[in-house]
N, C-alpha and C. Protein backbone atom coordinates (compact mmCIF):
# COMPACT_ATOMS: atom_id res chain seq x y z
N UNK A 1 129.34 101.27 72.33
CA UNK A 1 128.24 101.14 73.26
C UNK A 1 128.76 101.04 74.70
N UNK A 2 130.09 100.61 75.11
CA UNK A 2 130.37 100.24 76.01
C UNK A 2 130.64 101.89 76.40
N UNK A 3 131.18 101.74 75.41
CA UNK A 3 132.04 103.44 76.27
C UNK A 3 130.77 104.68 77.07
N UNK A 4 129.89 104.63 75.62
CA UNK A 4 128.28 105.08 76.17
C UNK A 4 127.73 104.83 77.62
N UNK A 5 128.33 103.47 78.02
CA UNK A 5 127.42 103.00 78.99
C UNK A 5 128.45 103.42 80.39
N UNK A 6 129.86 103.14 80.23
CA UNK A 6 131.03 103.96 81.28
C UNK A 6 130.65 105.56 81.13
N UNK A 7 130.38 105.77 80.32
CA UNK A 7 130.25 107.70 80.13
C UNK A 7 129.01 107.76 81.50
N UNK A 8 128.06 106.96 80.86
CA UNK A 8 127.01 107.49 82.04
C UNK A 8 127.01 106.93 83.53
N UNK A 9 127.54 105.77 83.72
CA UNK A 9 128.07 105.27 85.00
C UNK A 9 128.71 106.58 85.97
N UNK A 10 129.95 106.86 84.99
CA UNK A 10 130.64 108.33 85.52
C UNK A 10 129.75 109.47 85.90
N UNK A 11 128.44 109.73 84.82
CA UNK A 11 128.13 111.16 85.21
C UNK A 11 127.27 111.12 86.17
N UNK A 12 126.68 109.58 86.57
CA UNK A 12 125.60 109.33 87.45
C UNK A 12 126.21 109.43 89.06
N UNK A 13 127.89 108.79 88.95
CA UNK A 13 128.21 108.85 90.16
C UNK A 13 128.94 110.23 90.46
N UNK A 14 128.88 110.98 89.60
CA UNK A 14 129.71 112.02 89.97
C UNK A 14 128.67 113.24 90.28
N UNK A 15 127.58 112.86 89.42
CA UNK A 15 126.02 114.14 89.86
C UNK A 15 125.93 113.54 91.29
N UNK A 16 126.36 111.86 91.85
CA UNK A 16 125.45 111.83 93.07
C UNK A 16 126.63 112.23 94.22
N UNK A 17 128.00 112.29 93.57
CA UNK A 17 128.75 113.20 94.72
C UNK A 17 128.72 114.64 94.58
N UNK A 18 128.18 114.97 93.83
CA UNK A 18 128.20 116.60 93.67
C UNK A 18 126.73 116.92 94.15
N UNK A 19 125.63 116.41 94.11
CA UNK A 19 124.44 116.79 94.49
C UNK A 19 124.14 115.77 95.29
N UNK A 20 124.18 115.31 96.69
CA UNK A 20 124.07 114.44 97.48
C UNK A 20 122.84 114.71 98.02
N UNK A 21 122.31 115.97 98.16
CA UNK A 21 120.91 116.02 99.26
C UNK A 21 119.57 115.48 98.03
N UNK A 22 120.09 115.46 96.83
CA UNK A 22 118.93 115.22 95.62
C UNK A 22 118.83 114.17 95.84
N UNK A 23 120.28 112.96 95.96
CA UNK A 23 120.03 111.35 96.24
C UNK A 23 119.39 111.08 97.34
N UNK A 24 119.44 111.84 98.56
CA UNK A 24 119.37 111.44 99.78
C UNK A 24 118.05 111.71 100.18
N UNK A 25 117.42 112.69 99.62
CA UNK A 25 116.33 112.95 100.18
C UNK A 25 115.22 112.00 99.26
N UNK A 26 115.52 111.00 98.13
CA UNK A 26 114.85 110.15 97.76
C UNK A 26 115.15 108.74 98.59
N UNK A 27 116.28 108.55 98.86
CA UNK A 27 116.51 107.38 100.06
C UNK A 27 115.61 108.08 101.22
N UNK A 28 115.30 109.19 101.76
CA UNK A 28 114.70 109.37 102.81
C UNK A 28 113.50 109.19 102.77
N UNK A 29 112.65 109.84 101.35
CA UNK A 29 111.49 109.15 100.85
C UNK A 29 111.06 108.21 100.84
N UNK A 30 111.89 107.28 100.38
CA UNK A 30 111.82 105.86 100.43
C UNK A 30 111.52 104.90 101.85
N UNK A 31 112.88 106.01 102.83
CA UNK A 31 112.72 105.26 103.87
C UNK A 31 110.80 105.39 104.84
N UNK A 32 110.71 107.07 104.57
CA UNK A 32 109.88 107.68 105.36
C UNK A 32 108.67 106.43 104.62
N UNK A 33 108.30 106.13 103.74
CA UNK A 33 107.23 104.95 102.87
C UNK A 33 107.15 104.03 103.56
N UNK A 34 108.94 103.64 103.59
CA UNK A 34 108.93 102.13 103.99
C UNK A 34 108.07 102.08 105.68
N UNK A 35 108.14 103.24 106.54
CA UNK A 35 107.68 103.41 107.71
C UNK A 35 106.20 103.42 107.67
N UNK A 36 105.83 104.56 107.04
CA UNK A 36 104.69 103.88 106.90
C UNK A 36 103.86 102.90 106.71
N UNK A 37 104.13 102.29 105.58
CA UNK A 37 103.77 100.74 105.58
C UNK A 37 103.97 100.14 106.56
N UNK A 38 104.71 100.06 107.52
CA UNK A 38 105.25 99.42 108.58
C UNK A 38 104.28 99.56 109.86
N UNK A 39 103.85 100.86 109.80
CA UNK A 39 103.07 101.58 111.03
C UNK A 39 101.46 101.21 110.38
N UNK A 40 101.52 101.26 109.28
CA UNK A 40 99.84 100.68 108.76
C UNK A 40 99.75 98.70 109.17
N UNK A 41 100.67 98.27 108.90
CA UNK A 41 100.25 97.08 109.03
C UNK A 41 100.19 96.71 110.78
N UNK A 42 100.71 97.90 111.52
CA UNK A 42 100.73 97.37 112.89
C UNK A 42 99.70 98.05 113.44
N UNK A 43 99.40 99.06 112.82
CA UNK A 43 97.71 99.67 113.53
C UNK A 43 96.94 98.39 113.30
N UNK A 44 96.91 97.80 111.44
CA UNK A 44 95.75 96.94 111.27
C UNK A 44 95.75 95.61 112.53
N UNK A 45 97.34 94.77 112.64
CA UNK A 45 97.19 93.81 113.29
C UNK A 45 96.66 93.98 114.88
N UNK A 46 97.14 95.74 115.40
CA UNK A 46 96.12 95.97 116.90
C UNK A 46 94.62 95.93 116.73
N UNK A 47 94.55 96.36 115.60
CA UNK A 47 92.78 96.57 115.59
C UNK A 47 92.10 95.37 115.31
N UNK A 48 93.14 94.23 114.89
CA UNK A 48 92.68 93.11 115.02
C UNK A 48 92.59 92.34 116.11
N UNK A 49 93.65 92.41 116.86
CA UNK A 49 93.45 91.51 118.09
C UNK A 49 92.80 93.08 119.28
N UNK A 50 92.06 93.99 119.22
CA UNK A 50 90.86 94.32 119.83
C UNK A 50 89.68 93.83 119.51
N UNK A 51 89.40 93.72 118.09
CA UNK A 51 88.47 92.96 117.94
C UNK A 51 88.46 91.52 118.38
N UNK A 52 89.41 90.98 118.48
CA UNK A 52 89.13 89.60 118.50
C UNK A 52 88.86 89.64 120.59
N UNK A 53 89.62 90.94 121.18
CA UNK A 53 89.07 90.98 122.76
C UNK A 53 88.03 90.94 123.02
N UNK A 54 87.24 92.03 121.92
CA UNK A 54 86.20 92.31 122.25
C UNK A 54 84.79 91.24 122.20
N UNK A 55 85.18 90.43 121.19
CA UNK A 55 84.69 89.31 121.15
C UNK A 55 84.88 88.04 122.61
N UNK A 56 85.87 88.23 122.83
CA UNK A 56 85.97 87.28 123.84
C UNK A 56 84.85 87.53 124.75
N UNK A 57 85.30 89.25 125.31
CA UNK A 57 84.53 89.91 126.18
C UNK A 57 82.66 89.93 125.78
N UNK A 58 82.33 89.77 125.06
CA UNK A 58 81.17 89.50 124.67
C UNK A 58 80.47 88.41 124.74
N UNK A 59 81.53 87.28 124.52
CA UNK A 59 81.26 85.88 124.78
C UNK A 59 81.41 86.05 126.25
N UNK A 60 82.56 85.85 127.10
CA UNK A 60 82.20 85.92 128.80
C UNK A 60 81.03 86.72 129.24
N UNK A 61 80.55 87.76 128.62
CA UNK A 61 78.99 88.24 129.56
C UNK A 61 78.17 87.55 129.27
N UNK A 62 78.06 87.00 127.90
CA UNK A 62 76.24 86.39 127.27
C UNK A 62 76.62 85.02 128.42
N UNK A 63 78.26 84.29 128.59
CA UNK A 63 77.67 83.45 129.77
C UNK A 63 77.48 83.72 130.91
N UNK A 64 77.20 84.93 131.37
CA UNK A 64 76.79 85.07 132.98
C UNK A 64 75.39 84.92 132.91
């Protein structure tokens, strides 16, 4: 079993030096995700603190 499990260690690291753009372009995937998520949670937190301006701004006119 052991040897089974070194056999595939080997063929995994040797497919990922012989085919590098197959690994890489799933790390890029990954990364391009991770950005997104990143860029969604910072649209949501702007659109939160506009709302919360706009509120302010709503409150300062009703007191004039």
């Amino acid at each position: 079993m052991k040897k089974f499990f070194a056999a595939l260690s080997i063929a995994i690291i040797l497919t990922a030096l012989t085919f590098p753009k197959i690994f890489g372009n799933i790390i890029y995937a990954q990364d391009s995700s991770n950005k997104l998520d990143m860029l969604e949670i910072v649209i949501s937190n702007l659109i939160a603190r506009i709302e919360s301006l706009e509120k302010q701004l709503k409150n300062l006119r009703s007191k004039k």
